[in-house]
Protein backbone atom coordinates (compact mmCIF):
# COMPACT_ATOMS: atom_id res chain seq x y z
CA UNK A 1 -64.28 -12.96 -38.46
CA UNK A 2 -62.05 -10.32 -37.12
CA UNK A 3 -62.76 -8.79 -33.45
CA UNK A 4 -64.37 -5.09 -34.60
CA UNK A 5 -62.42 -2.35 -32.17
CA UNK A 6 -63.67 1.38 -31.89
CA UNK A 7 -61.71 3.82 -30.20
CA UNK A 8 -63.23 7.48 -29.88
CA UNK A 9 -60.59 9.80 -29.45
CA UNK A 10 -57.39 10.87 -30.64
CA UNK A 11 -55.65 11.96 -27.27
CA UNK A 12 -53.85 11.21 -24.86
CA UNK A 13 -56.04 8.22 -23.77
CA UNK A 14 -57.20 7.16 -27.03
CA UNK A 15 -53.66 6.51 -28.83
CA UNK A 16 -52.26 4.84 -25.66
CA UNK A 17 -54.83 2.01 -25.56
CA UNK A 18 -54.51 1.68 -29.60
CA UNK A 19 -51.29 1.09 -29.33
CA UNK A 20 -51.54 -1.78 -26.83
CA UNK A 21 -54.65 -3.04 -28.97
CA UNK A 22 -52.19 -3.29 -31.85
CA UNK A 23 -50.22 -6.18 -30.59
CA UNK A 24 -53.72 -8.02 -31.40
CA UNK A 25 -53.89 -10.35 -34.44
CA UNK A 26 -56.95 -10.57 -36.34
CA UNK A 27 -58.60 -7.31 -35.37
CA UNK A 28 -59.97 -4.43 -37.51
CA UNK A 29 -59.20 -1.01 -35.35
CA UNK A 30 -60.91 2.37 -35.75
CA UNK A 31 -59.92 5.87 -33.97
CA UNK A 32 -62.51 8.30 -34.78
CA UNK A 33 -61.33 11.72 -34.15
CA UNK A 34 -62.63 14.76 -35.52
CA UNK A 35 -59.18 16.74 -35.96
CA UNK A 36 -56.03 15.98 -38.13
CA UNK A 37 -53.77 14.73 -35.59
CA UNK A 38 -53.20 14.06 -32.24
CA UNK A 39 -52.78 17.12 -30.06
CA UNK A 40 -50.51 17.62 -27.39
CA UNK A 41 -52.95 19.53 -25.36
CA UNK A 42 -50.22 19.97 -22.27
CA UNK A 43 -48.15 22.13 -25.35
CA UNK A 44 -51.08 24.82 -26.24
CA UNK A 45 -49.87 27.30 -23.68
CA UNK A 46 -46.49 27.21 -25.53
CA UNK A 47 -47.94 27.43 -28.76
CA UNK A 48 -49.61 31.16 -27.85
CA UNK A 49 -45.92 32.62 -28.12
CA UNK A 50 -45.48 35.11 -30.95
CA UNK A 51 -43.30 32.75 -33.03
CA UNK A 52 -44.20 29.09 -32.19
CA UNK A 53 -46.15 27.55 -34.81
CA UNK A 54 -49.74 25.66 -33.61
CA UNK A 55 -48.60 22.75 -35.93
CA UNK A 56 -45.55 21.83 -34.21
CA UNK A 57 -47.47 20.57 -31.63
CA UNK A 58 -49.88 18.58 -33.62
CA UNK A 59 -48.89 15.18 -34.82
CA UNK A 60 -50.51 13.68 -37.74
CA UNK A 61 -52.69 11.24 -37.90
CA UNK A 62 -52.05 10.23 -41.26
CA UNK A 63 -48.02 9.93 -40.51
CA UNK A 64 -48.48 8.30 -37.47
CA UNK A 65 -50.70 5.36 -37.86
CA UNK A 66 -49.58 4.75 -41.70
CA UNK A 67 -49.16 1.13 -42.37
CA UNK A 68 -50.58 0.24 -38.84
CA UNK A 69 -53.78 -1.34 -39.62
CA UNK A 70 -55.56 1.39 -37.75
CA UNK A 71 -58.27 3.30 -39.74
CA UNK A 72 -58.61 6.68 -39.15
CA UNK A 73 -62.46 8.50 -39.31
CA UNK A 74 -62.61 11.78 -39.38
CA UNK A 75 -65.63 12.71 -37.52
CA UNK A 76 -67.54 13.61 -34.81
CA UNK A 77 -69.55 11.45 -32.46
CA UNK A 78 -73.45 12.11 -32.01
CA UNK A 79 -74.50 8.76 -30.31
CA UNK A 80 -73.56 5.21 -28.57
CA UNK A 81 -76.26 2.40 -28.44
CA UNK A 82 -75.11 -0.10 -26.40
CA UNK A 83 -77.83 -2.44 -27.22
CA UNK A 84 -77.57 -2.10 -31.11
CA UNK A 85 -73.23 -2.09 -30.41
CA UNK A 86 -73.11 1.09 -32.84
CA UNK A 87 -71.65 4.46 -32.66
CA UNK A 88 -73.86 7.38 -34.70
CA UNK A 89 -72.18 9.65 -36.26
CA UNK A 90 -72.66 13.39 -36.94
CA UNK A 91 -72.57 12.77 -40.80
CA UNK A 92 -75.70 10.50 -40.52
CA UNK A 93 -73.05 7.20 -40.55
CA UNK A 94 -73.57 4.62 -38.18
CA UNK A 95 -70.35 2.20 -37.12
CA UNK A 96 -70.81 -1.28 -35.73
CA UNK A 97 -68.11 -2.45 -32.71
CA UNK A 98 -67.87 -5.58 -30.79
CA UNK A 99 -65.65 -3.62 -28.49
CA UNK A 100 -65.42 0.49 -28.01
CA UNK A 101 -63.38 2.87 -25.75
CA UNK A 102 -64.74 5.79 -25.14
CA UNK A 103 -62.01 8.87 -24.77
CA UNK A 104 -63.46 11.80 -26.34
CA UNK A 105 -61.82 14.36 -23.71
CA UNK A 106 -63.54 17.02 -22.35
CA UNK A 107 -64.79 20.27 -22.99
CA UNK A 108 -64.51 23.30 -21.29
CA UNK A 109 -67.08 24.14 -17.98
CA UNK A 110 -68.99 27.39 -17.77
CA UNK A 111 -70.70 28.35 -14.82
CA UNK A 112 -73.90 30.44 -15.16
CA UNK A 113 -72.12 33.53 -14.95
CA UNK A 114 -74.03 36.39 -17.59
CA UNK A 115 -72.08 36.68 -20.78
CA UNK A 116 -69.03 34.52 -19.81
CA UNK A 117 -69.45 31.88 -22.29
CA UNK A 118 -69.92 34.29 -24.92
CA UNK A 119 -67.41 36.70 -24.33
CA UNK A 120 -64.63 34.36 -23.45
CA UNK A 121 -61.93 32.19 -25.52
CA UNK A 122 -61.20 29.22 -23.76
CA UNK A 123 -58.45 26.37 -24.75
CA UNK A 124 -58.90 22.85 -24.43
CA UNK A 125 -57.60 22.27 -28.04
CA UNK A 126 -55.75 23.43 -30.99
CA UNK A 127 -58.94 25.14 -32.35
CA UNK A 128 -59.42 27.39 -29.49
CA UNK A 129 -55.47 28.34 -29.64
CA UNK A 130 -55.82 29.56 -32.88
CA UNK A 131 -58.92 31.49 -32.54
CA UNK A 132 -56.90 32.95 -29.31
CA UNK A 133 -53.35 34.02 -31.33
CA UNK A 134 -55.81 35.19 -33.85
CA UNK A 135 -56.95 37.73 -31.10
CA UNK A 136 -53.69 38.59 -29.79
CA UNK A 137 -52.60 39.15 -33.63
CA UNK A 138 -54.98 41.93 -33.80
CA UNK A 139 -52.88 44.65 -31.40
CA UNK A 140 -49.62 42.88 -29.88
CA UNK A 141 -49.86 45.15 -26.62
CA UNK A 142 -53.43 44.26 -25.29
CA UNK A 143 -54.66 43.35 -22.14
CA UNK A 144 -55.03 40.19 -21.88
CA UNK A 145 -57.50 38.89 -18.49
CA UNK A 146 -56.70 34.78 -17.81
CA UNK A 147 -59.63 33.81 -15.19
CA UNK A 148 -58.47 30.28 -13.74
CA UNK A 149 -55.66 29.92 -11.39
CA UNK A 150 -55.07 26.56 -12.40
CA UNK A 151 -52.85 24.67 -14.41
CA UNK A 152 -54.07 25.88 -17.98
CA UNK A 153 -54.55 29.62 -16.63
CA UNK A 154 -51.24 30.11 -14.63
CA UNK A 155 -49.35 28.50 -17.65
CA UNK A 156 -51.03 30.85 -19.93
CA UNK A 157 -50.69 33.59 -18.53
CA UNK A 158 -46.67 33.03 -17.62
CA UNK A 159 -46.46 32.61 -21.73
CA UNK A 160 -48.76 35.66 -22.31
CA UNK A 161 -46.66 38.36 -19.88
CA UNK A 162 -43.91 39.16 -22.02
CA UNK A 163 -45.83 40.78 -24.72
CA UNK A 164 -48.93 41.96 -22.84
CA UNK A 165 -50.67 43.59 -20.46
CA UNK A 166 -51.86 40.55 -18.24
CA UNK A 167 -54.34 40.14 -14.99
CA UNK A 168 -54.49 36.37 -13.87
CA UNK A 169 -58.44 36.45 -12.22
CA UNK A 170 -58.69 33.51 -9.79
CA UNK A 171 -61.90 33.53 -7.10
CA UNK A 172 -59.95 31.26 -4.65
CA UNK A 173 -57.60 32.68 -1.79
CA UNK A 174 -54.61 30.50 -3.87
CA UNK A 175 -53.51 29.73 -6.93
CA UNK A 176 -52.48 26.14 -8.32
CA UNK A 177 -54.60 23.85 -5.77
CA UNK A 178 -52.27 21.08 -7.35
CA UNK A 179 -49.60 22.01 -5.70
CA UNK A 180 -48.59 22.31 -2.37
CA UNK A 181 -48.66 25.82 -0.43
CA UNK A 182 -45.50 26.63 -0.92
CA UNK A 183 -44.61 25.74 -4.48
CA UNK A 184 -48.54 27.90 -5.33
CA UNK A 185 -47.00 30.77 -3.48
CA UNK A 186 -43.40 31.00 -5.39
CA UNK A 187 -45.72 30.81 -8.69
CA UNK A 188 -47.63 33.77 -7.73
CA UNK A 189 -44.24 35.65 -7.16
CA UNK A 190 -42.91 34.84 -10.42
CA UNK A 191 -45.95 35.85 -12.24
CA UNK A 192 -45.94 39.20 -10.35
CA UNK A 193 -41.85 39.86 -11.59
CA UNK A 194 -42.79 38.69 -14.87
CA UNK A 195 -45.58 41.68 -14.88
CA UNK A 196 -48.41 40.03 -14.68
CA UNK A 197 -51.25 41.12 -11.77
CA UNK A 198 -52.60 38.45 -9.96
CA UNK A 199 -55.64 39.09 -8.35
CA UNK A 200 -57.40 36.35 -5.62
CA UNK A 201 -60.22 35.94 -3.40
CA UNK A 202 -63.14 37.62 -5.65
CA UNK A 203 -66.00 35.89 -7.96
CA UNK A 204 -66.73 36.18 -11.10
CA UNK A 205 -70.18 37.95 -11.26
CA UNK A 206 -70.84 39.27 -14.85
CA UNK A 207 -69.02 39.41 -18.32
CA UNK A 208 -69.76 42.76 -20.43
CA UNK A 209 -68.38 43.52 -23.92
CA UNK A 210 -64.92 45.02 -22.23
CA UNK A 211 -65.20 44.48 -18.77
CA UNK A 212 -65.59 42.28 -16.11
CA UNK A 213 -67.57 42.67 -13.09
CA UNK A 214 -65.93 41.02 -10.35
CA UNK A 215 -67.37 40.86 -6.61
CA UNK A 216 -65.78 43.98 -5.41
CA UNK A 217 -63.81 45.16 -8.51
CA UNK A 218 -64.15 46.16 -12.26
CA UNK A 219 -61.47 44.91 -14.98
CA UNK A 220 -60.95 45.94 -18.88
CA UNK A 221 -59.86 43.35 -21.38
CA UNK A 222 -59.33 43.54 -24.73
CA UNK A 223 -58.97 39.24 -24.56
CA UNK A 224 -60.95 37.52 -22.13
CA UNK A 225 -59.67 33.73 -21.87
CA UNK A 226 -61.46 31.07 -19.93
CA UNK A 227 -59.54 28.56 -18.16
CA UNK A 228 -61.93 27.53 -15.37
CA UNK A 229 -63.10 24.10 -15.50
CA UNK A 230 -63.79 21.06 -17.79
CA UNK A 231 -66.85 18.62 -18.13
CA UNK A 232 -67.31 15.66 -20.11
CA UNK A 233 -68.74 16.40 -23.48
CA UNK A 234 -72.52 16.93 -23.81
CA UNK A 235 -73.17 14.40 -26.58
CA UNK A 236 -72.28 11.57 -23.72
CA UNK A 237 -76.34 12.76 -22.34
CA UNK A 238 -77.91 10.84 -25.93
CA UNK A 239 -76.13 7.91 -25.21
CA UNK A 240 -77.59 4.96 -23.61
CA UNK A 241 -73.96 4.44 -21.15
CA UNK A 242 -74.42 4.79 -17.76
CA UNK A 243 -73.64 8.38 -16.50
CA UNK A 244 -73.35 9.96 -13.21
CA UNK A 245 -74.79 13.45 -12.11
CA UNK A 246 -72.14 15.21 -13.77
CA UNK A 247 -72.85 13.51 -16.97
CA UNK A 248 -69.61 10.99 -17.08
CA UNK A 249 -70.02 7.11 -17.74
CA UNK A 250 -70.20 5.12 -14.40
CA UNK A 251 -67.66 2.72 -14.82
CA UNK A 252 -65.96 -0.46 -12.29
CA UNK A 253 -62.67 0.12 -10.83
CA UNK A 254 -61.07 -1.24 -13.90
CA UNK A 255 -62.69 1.52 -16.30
CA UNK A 256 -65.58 -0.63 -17.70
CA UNK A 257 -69.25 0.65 -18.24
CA UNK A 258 -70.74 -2.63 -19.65
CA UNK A 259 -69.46 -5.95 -20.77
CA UNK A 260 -67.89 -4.91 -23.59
CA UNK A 261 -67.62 -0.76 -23.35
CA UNK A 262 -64.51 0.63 -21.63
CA UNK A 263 -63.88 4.71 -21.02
CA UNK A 264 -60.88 6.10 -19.87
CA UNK A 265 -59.18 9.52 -20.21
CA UNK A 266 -60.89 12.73 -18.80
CA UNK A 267 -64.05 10.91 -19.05
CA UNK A 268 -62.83 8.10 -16.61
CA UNK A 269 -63.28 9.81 -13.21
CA UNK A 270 -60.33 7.99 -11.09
CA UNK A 271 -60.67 8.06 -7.58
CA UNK A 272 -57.88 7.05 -5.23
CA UNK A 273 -59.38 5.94 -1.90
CA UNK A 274 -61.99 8.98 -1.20
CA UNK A 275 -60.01 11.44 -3.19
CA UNK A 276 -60.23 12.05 -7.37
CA UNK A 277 -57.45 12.08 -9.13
CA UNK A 278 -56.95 15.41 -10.94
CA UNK A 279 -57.29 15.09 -14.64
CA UNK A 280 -53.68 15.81 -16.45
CA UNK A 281 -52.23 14.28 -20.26
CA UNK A 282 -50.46 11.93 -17.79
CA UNK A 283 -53.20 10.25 -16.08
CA UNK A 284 -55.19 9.95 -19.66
CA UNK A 285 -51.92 8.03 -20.71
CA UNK A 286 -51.74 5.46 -18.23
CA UNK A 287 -55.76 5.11 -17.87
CA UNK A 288 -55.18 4.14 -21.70
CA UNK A 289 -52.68 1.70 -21.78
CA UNK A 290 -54.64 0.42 -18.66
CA UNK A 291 -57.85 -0.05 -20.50
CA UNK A 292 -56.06 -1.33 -23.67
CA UNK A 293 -54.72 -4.02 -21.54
CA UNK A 294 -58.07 -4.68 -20.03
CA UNK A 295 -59.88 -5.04 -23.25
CA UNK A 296 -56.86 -7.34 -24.58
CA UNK A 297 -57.69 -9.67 -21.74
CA UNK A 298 -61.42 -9.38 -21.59
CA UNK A 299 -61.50 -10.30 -25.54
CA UNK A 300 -59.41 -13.49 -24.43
CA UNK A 301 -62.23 -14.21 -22.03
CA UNK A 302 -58.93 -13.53 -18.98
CA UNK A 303 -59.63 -12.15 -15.50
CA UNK A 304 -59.37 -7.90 -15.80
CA UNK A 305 -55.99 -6.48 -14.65
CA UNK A 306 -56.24 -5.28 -10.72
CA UNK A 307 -57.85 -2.18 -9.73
CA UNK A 308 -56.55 0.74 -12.16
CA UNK A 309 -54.11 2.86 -9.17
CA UNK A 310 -52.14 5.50 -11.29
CA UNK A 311 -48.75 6.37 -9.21
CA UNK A 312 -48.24 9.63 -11.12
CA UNK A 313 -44.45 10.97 -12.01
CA UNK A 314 -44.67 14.19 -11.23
CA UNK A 315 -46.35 17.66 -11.97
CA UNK A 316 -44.43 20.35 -13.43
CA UNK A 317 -45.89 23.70 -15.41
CA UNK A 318 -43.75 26.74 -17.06
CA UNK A 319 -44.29 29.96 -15.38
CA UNK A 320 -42.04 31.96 -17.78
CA UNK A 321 -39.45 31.26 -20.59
CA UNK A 322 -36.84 29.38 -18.35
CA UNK A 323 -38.44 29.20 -15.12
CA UNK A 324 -41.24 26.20 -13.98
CA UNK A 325 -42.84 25.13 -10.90
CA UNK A 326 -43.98 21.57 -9.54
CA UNK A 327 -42.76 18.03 -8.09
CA UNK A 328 -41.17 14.85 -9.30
CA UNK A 329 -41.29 11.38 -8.30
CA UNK A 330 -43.96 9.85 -5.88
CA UNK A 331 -43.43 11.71 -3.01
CA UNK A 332 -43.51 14.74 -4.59
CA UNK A 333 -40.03 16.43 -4.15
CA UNK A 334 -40.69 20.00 -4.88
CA UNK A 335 -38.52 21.31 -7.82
CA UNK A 336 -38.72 25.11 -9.50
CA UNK A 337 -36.77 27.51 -11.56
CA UNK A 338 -34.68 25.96 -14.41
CA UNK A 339 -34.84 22.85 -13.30
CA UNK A 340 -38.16 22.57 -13.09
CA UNK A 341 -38.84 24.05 -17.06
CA UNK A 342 -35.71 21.71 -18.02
CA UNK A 343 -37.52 18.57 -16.81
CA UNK A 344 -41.18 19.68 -18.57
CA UNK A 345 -39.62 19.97 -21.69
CA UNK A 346 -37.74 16.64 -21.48
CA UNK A 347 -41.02 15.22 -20.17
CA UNK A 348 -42.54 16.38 -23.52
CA UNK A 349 -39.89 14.69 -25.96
CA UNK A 350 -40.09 11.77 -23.80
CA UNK A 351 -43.51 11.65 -25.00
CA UNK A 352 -42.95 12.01 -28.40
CA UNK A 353 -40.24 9.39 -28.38
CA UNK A 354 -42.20 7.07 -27.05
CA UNK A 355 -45.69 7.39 -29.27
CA UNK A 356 -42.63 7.42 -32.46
CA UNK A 357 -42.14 3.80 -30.89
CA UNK A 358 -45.52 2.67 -30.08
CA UNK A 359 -46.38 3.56 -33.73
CA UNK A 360 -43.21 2.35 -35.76
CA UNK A 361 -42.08 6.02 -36.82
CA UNK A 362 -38.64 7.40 -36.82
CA UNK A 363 -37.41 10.22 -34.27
CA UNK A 364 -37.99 13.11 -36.67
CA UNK A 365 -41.58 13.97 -35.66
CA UNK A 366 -40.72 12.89 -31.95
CA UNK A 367 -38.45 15.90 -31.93
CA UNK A 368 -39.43 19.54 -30.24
């Protein structure tokens, strides 16, 4: 009887262990994933321009895993028994597995801060940027507050400039923590030219219908957008897996949370030494092809591969059309400007060439 394999999650994570699970024989594979394709969630800022379609950045399930064995469920995820080797779904459906990876992503992380989570957009997926260009449809000179200095938030906000009236919000003394002093620091200028008003060092206290209230100031918005943290989703707290305080499975240095339950992506905290390992598309990909090669070799009955260590590539992000920000290579040489947008965007075709190869499809859909 064939080996039953359940994958939740179409990302990053998720199609990078399916398609080292499909060099398997005898296997039935399911990805359940609520959307219509995988999104390329490191894209979304992009997609908020004027004229860049949402869908470009969306690849289809259906085209990508035609003809590959792998099933495709549309739906969400409302429980995991462990003991009973099922996964509930929200449509009353219950799936048996003998093995399951758990990479659902992660949702966005509100503090308790008085009307923030219902005054605020955030994006974590291609939902949220369409209810966000929806918004910035409405009046195409608005002003537009981004609170998050991070990766999502200085990205969006680079995109956002050229058309409106934008305040970056971020309660630390720095932006980008990601990054090194000096790379943070030539992203804040290059904001600032591009128009937008960066303002550090004060907390969020309160979110009103217009305004925010911050610790010493007061700011209007027309579009409030939330870019300030992630969490692991809430459903993981009905499950019977092992979490930790924060509500994310406990799992071995090799991404396991029982004998035969695996997580990886942003629900995989990675730690390096004492340190965790910010979570980016790139560290979702390798966790995935690490845990697809781990549950090839536990279903063999083979020793697990050594200690997942990710050695990351790099870490660029677009400040404005033609300019970027980050580091390549281990190491970290520091690159900006052109350079540094030229290498993102080949960073994202390299993507889609590769998935087009994992999955058996031709270049066209692998194209920007």
């Amino acid at each position: 009887m064939a080996e039953r394999i359940v994958v939740i999650g179409g990302g990053y994570a998720g199609l990078a262990a399916v398609g080292e699970l499909r060099r398997l024989s005898d296997v039935e594979m399911t990805l359940i994933d609520p959307g219509e394709g995988h999104e390329l969630i490191p894209e979304l800022p992009e997609a908020l321009r004027r004229h860049d379609p949402i869908e470009e950045h969306i690849v289809p399930f259906q085209e990508l895993l035609k003809d590959t064995g792998v099933a495709h469920l549309k739906q969400r995820v409302a429980n995991i028994s462990q003991a009973e080797r099922t996964v509930a779904l929200e449509n009353g459906d219950t799936l048996s597995y003998d093995w399951l990876i758990v990479s659902p992503g992660s949702v966005s992380s509100y503090p308790p801060i008085p009307g923030l989570e219902e005054r605020s957009l955030p994006l974590r997926n291609a939902h949220d940027t369409w209810r966000i260009k929806d918004r910035l449809h409405e009046n195409t000179h608005q002003r537009v507050v981004v609170v998050g200095g991070g990766l999502t938030g200085t990205e969006v906000a680079g995109v956002l400039a050229e058309d409106h009236d934008v305040w970056l919000v971020e309660g630390a003394p720095r932006l980008l923590p990601a990054l090194g002093v000096g790379l943070a620091q030539y992203a804040r200028e290059r904001l600032q030219a591009a128009g937008v008003k960066v303002l550090m060092g004060q907390k969020l206290v309160r979110v009103e219908e217009a305004t925010l209230q911050l610790e010493r100031d007061r700011i209007h918005y027309d579009v409030l957008i939330w870019a300030g943290g992630i969490q692991a989703p809430r459903w993981l707290r009905n499950t019977d897996l092992p979490l930790d305080p924060k509500g994310y499975p406990m799992t071995s240095p090799e991404g396991r949370v029982s004998e035969r339950v695996f997580a990886a992506g942003d629900v995989w905290r990675v730690w390096v030494g004492n340190q965790e390992v910010p979570q980016t598309a790139q560290l979702a990909t390798m966790a995935g092809h690490y845990v697809g090669e781990a549950v090839t070799r536990a279903m063999r009955g083979e020793p697990l591969p050594e200690p997942f260590k990710p050695r990351l590539r790099g870490m660029l992000i677009s400040l404005d059309p033609g300019i970027g920000v980050g580091w390549v290579i281990r190491g970290g040489i520091p690159v900006r400007g052109s350079s540094a947008r030229t290498l993102k965007e080949l960073s994202f075709q390299q993507y889609r060439l590769k998935l087009s190869r994992v999955f058996g499809r031709g270049w066209p859909f692998a194209s920007v």
